[in-house]
N, C-alpha and C. Protein backbone atom coordinates (compact mmCIF):
# COMPACT_ATOMS: atom_id res chain seq x y z
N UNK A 1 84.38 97.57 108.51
CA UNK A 1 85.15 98.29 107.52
C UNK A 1 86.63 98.14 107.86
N UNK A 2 87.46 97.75 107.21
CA UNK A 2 88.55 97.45 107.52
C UNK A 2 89.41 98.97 107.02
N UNK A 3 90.44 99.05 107.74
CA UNK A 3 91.46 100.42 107.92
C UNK A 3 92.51 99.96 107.29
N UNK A 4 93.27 98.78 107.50
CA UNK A 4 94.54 98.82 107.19
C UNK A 4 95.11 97.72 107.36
N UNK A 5 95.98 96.99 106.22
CA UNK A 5 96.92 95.70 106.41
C UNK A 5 98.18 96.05 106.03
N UNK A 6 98.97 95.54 107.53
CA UNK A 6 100.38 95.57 106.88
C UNK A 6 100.88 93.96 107.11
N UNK A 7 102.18 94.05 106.26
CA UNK A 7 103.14 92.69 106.46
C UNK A 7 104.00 93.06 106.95
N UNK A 8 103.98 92.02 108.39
CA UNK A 8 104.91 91.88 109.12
C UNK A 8 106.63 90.66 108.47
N UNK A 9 107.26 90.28 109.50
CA UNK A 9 108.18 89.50 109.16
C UNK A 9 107.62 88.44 109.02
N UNK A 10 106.66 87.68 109.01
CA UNK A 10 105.76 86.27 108.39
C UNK A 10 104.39 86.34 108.12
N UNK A 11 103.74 87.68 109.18
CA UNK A 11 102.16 87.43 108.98
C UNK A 11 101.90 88.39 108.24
N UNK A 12 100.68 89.00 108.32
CA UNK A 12 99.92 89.56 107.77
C UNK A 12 98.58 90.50 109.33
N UNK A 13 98.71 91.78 109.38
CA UNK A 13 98.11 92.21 110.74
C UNK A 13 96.90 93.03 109.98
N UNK A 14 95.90 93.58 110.09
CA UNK A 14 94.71 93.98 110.18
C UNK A 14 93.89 94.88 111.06
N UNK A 15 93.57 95.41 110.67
CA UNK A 15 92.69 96.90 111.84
C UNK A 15 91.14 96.48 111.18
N UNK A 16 90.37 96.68 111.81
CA UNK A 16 88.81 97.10 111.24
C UNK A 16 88.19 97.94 111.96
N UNK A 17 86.93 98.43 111.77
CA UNK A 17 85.80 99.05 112.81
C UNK A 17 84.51 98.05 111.96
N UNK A 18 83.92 97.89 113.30
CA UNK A 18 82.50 96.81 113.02
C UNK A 18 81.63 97.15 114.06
N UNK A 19 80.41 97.03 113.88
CA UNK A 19 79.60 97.53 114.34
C UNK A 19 79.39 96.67 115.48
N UNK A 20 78.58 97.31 116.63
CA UNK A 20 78.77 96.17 117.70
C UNK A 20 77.34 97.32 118.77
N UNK A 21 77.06 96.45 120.07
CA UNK A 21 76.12 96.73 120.25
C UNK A 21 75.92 98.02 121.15
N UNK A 22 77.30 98.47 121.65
CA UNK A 22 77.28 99.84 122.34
C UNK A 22 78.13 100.68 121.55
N UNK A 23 78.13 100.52 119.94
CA UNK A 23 78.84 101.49 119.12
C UNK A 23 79.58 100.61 118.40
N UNK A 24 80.69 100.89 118.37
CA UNK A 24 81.56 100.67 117.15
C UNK A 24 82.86 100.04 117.75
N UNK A 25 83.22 98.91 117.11
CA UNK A 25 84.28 97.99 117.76
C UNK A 25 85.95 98.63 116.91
N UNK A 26 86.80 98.31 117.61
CA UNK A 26 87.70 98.53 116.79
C UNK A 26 88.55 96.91 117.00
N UNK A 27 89.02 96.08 116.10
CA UNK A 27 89.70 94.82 115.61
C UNK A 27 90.92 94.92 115.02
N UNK A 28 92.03 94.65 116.31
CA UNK A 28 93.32 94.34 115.31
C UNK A 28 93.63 93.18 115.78
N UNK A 29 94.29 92.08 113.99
CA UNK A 29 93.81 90.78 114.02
C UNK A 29 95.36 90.57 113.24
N UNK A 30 95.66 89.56 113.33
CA UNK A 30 96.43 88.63 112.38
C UNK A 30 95.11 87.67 111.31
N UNK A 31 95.47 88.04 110.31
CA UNK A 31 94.71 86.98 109.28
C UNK A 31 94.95 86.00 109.34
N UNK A 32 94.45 84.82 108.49
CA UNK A 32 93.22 85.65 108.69
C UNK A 32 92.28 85.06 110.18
N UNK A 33 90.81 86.14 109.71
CA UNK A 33 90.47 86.87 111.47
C UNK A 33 90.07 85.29 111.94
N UNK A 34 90.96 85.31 113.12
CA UNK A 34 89.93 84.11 114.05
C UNK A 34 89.79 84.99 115.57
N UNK A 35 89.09 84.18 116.41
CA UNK A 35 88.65 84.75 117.75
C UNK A 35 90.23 84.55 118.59
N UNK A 36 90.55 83.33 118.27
CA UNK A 36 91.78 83.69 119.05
C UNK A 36 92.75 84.21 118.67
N UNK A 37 92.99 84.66 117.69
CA UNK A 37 94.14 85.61 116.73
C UNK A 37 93.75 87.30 116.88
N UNK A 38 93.13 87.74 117.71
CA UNK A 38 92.79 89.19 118.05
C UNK A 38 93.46 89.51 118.90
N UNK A 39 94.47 90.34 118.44
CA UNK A 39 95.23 91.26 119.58
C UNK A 39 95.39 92.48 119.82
N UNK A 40 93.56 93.06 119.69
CA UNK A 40 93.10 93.84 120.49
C UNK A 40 91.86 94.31 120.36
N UNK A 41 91.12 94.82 120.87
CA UNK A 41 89.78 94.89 120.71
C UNK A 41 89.43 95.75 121.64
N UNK A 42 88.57 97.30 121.12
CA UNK A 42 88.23 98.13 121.56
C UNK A 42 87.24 98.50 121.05
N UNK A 43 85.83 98.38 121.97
CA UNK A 43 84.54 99.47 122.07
C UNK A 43 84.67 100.72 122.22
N UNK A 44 84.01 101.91 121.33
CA UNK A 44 83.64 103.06 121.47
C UNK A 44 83.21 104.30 120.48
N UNK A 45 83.82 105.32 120.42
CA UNK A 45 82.86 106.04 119.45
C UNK A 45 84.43 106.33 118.23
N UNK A 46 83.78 105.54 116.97
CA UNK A 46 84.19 105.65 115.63
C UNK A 46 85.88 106.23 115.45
N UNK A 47 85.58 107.52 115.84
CA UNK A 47 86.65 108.31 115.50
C UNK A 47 87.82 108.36 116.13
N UNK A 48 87.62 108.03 117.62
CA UNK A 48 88.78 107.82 118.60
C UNK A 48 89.25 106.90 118.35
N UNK A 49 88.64 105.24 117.80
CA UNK A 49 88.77 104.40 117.35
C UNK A 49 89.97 104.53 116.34
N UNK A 50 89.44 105.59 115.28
CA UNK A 50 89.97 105.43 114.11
C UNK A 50 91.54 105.74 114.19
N UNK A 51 91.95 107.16 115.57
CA UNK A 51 92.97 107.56 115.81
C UNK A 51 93.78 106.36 116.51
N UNK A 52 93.13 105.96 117.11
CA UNK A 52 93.83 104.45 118.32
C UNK A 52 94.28 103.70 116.94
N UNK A 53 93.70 103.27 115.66
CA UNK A 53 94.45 102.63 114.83
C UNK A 53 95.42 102.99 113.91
N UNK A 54 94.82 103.96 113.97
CA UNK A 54 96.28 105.55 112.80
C UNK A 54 96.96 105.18 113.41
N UNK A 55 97.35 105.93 115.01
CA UNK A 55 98.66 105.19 115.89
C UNK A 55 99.24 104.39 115.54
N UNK A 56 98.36 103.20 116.05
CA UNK A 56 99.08 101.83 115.55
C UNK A 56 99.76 101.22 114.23
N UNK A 57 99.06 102.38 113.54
CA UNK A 57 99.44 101.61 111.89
C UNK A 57 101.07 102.49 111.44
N UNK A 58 100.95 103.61 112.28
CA UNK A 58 102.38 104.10 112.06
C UNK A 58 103.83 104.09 112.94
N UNK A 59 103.02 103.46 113.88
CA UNK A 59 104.16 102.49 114.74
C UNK A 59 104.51 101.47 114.10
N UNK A 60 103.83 100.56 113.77
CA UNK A 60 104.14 99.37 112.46
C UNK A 60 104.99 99.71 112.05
N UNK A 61 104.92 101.04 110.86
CA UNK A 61 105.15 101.17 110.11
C UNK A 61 106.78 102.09 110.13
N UNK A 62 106.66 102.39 111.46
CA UNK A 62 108.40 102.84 112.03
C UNK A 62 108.49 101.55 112.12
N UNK A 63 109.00 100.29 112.58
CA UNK A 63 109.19 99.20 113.08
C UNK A 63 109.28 97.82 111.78
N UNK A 64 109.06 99.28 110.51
CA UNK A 64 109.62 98.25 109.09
C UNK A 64 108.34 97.36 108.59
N UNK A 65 107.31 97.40 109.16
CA UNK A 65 105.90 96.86 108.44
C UNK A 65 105.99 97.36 107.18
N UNK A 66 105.47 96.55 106.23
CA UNK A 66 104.79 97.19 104.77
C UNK A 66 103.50 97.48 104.46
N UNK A 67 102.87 98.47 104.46
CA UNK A 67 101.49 98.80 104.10
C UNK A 67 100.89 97.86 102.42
N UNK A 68 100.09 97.04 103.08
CA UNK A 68 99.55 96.24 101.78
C UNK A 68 98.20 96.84 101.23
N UNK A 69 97.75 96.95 100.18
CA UNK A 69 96.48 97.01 99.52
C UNK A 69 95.15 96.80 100.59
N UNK A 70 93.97 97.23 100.68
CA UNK A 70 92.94 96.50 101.64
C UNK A 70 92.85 96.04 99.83
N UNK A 71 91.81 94.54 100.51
CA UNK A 71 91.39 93.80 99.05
C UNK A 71 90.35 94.31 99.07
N UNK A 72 89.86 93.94 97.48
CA UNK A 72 88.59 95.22 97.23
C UNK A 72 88.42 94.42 95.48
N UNK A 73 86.91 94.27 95.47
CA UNK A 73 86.62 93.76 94.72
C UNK A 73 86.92 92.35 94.56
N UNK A 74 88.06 91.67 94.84
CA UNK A 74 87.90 89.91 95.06
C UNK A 74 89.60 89.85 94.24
N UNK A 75 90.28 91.35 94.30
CA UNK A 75 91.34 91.19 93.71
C UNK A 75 92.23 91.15 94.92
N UNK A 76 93.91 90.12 94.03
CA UNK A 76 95.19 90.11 95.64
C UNK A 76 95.57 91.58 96.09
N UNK A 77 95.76 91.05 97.30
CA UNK A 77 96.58 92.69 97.69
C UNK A 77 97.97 92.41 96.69
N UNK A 78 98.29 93.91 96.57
CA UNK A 78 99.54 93.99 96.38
C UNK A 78 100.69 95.19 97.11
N UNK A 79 101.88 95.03 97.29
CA UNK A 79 102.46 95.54 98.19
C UNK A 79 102.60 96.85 97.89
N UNK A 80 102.21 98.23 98.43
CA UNK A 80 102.77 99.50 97.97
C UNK A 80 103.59 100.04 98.37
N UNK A 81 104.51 100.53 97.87
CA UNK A 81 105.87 101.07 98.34
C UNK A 81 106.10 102.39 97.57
N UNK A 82 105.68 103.44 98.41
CA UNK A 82 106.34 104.73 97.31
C UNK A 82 107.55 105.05 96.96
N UNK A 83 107.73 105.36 95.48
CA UNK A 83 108.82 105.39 95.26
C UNK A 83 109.35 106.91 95.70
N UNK A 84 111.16 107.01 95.98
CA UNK A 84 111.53 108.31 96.63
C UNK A 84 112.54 108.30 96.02
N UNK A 85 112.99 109.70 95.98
CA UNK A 85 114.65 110.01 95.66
C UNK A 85 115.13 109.38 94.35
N UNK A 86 116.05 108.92 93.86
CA UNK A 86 117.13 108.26 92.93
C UNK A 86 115.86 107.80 92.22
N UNK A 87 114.92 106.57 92.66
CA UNK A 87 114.08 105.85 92.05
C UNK A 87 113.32 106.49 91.43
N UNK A 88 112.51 107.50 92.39
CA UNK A 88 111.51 108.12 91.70
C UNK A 88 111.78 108.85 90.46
N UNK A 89 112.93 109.48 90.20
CA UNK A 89 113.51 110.60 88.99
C UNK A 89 113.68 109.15 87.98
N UNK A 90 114.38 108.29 88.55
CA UNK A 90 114.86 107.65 87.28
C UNK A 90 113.06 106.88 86.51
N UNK A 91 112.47 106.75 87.73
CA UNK A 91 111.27 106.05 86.83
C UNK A 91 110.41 107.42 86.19
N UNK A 92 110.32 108.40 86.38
CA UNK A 92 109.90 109.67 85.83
C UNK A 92 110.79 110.10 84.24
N UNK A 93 111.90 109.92 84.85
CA UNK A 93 113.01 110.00 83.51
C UNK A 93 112.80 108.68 82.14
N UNK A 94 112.42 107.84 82.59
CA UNK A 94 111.77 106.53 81.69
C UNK A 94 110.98 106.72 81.07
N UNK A 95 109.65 106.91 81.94
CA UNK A 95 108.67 107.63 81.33
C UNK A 95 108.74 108.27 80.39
N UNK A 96 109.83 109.76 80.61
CA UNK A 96 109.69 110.60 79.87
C UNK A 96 110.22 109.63 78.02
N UNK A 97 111.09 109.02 78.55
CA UNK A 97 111.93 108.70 77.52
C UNK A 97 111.31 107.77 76.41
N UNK A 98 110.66 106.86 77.08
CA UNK A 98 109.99 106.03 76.28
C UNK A 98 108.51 107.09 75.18
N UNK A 99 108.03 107.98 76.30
CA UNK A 99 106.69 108.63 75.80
C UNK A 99 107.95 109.29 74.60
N UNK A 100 108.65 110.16 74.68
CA UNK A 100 109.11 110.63 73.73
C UNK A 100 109.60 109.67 72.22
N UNK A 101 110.24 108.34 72.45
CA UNK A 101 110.22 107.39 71.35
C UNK A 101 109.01 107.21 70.90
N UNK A 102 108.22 106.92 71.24
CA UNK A 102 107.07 105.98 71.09
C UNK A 102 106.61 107.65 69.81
N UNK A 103 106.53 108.41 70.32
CA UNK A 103 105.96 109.99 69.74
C UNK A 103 106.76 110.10 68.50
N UNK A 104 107.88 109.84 68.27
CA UNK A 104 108.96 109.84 67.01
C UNK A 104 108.92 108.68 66.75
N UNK A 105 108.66 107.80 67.02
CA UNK A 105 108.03 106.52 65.92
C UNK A 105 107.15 106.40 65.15
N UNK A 106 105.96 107.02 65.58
CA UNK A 106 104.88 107.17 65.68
C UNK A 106 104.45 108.06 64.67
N UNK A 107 105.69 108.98 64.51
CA UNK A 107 105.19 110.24 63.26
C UNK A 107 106.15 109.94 62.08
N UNK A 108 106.99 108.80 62.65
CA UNK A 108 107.49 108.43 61.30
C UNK A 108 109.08 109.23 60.92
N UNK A 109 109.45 110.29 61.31
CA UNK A 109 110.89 110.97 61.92
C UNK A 109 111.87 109.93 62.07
N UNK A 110 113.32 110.50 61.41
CA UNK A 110 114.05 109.38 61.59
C UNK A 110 115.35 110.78 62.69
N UNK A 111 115.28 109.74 63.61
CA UNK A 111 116.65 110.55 64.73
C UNK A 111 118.12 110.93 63.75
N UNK A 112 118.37 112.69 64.46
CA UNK A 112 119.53 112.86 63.90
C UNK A 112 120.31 112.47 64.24
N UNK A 113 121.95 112.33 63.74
CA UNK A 113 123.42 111.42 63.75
C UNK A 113 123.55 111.98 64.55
């Protein structure tokens, strides 16, 4: 089950948990996965696992990584970036603006002078 891809400054890095024969492996990989492209690999139980990669994924992610999409269904990742501050109002304010035209077009209203 894969946790998490970010982009680095050229690659592309990877977390998983996979099943393995004394529990549960944890895999952080540069894509894509080869045996010698693993730079790190930890046996044990699931959840400690899961925290050992939280860690890691938000150290990345101080250090300017971009959190990408996991792929899912056979579609590309794409990059997510939440929007904050200035951006976020003005794309909320768009929204609003367009839903409101589209609503007075729509009923046929002609805008006052």
């Amino acid at each position: 089950m894969r946790l998490w891809r970010l982009h680095g400054p050229t690659r592309v890095l990877s977390a998983g948990l996979y099943p393995h024969m004394d529990g549960t492996e944890l895999r952080v990989f540069f894509e894509p996965e080869r045996a010698n492209e693993i730079l790190e690999r930890q046996v044990g139980e699931a959840k400690l696992l899961e925290r050992r990669a939280s860690v890691l994924r938000q150290q990345l992610i101080d250090q300017g990584w971009v959190e990408l999409e996991n792929e899912a269904f056979g579609l590309p990742p794409a990059v997510r970036t939440p929007k904050t501050g200035i951006l976020a109002a003005l794309s909320v304010a768009t929204g609003l603006a367009f839903w409101w035209w589209r609503k007075r077009r729509d009923s046929g209203e002609e805008p006052a002078p």
